[in-house]
N, C-alpha and C. Protein backbone atom coordinates (compact mmCIF):
# COMPACT_ATOMS: atom_id res chain seq x y z
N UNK A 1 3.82 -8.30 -15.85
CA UNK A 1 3.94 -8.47 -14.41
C UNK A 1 3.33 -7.25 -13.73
N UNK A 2 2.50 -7.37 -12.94
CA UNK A 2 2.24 -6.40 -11.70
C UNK A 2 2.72 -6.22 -10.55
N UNK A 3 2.83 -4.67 -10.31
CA UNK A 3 3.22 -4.97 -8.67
C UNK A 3 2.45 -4.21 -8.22
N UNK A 4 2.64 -4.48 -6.50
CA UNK A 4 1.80 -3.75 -5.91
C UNK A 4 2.51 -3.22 -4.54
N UNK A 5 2.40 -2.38 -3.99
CA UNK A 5 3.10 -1.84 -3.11
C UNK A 5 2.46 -1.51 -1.69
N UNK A 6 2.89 -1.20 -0.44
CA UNK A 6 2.05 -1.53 0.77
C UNK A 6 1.85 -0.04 1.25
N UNK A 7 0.85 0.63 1.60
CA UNK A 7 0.66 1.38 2.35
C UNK A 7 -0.03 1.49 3.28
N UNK A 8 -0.03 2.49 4.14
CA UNK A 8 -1.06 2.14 5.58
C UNK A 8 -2.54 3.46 5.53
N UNK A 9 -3.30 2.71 5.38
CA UNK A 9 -5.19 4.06 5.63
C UNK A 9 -4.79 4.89 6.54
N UNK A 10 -4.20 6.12 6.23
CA UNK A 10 -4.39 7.42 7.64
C UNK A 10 -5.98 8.26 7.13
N UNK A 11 -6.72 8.11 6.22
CA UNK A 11 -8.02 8.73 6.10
C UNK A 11 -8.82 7.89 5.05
N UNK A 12 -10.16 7.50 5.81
CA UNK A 12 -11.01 6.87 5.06
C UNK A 12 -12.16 7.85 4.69
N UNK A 13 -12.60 8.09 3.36
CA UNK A 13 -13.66 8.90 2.94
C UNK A 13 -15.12 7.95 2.14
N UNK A 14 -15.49 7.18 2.66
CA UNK A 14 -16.42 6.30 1.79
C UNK A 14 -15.62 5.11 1.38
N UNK A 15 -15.33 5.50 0.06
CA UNK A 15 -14.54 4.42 -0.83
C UNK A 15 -13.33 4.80 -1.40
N UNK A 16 -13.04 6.07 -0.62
CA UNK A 16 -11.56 6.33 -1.02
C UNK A 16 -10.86 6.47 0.59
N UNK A 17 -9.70 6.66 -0.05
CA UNK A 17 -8.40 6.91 0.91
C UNK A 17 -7.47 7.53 0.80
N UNK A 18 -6.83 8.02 1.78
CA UNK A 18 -5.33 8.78 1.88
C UNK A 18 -4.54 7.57 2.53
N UNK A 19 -3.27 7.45 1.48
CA UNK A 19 -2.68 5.93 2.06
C UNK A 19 -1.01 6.57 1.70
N UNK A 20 -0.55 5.99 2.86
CA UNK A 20 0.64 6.53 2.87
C UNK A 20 1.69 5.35 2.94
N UNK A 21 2.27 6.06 1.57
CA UNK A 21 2.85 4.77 0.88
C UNK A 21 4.59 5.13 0.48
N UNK A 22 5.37 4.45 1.39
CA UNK A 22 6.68 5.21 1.58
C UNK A 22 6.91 6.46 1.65
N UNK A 23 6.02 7.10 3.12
CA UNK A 23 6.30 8.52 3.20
C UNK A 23 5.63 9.75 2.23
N UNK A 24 5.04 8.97 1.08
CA UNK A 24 3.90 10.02 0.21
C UNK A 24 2.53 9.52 0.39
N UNK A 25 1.61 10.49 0.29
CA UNK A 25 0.26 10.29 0.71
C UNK A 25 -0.42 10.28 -0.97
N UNK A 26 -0.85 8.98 -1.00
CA UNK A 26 -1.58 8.74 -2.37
C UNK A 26 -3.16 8.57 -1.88
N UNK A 27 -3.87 9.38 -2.99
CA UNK A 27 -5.05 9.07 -2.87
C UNK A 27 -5.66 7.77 -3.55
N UNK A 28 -6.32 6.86 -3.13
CA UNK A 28 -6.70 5.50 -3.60
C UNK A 28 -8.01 5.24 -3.53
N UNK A 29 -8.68 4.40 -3.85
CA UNK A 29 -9.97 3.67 -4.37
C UNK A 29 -9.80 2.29 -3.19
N UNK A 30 -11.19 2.55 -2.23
CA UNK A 30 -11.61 0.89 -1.50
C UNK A 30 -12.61 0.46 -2.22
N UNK A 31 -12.72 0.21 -3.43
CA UNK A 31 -13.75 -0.23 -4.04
C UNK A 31 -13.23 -1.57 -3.60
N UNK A 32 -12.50 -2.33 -3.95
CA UNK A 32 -12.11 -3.87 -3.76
C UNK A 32 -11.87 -4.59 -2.20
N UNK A 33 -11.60 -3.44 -1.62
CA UNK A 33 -12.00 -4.21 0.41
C UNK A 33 -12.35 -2.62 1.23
N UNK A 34 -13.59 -2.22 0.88
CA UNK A 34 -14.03 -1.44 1.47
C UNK A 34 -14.07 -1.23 2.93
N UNK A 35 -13.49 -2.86 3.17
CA UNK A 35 -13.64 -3.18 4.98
C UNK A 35 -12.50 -2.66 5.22
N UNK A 36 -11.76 -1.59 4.84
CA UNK A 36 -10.22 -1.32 5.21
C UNK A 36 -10.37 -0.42 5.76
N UNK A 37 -9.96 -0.49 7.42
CA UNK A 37 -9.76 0.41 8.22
C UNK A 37 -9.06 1.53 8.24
N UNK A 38 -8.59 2.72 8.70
CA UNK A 38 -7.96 3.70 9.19
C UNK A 38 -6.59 2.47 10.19
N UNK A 39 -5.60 2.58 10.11
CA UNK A 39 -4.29 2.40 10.71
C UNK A 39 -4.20 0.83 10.11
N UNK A 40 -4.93 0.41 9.40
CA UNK A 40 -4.83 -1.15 8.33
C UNK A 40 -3.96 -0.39 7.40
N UNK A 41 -2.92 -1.69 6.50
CA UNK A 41 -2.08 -1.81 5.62
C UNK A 41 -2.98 -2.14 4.74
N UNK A 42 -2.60 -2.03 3.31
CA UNK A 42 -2.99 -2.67 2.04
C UNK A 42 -2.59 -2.37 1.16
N UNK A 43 -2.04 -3.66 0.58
CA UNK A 43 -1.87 -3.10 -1.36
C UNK A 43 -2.39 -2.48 -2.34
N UNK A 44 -1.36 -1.86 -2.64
CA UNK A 44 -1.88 -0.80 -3.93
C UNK A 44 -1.54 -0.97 -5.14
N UNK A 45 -2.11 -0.83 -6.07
CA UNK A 45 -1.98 -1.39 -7.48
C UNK A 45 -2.57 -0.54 -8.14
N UNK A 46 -2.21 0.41 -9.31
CA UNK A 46 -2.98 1.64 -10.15
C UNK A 46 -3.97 2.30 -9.18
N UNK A 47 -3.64 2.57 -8.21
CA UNK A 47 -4.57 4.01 -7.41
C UNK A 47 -5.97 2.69 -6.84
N UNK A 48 -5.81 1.03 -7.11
CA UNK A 48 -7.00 0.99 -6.25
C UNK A 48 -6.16 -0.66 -5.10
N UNK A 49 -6.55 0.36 -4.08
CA UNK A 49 -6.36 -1.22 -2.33
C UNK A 49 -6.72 -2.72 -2.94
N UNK A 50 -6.25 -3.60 -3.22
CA UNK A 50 -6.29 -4.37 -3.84
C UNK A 50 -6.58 -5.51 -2.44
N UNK A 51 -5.89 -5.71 -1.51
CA UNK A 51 -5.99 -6.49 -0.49
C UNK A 51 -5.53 -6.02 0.92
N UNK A 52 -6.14 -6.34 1.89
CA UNK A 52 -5.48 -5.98 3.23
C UNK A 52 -4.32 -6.76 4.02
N UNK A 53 -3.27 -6.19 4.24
CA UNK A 53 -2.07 -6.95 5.21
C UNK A 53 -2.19 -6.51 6.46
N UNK A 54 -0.99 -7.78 6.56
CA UNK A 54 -0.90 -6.92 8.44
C UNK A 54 0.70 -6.17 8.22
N UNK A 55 0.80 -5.72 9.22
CA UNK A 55 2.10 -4.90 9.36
C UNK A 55 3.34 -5.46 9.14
N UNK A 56 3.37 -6.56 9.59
CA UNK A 56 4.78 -7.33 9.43
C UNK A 56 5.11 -7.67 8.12
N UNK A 57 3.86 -7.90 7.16
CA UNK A 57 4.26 -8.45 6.20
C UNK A 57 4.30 -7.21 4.93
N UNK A 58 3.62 -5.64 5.39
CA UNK A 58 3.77 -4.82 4.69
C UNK A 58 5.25 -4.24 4.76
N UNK A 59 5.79 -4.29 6.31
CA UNK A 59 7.24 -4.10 6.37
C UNK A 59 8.14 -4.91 5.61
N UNK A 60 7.78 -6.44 5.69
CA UNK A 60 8.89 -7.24 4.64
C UNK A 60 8.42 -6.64 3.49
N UNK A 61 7.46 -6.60 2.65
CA UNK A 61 7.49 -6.05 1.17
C UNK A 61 8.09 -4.80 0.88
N UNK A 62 8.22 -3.59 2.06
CA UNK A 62 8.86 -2.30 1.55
C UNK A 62 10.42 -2.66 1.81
N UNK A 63 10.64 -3.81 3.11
CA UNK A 63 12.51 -3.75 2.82
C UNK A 63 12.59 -4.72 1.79
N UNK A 64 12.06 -5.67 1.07
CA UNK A 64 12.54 -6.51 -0.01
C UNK A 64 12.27 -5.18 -1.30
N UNK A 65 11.25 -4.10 -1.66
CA UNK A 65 11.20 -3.05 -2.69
C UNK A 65 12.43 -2.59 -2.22
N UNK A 66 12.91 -1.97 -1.64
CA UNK A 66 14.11 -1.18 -0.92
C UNK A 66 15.45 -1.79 -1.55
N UNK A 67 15.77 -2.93 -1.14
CA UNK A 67 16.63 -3.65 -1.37
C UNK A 67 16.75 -3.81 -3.10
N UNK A 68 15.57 -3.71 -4.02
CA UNK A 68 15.36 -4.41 -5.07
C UNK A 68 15.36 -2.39 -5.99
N UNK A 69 15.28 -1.51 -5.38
CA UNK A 69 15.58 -0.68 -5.96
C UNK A 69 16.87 0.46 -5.85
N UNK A 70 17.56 -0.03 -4.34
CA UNK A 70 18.79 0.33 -3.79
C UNK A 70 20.26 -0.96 -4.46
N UNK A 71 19.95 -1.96 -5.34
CA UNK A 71 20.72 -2.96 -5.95
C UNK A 71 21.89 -2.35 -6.93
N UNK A 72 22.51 -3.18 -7.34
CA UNK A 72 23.53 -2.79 -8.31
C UNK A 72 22.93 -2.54 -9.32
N UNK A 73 22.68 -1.85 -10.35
CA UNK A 73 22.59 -1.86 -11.66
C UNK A 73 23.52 -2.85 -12.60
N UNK A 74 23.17 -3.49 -13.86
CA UNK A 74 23.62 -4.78 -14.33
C UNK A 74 23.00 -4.43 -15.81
């Protein structure tokens, strides 16, 4: 299984990025949607933007992660 997690472009350099992804700034790869703006969301998957979201739906994926790593242990 893969996951992928949402962060938002605060710096575009070519084909990389500074993406800030629950409050830490990861550096990432736009090789796969190079069209990704500065203040655009997108998934991240092993250090490369995999697809672009919009905001609403990057917010539901960090409170459903949230929820899914704040859970009971079992």
């Amino acid at each position: 299984m893969c996951l992928s997690v949402p962060g938002k472009v605060v710096e575009k350099k070519g084909l990389a990025a500074d993406v800030d992804v629950g409050g830490t700034i990861r550096k990432i790869s736009l090789k796969f949607v190079p069209e990704a703006k500065v203040g655009e969301y997108v998934l991240v998957h092993t250090g490369f933007a995999m697809q672009i979201v919009d905001e609403e739906e990057a917010n539901e994926m960090m409170k459903l992660l949230k929820e899914l790593t704040d859970g009971p242990v079992s």
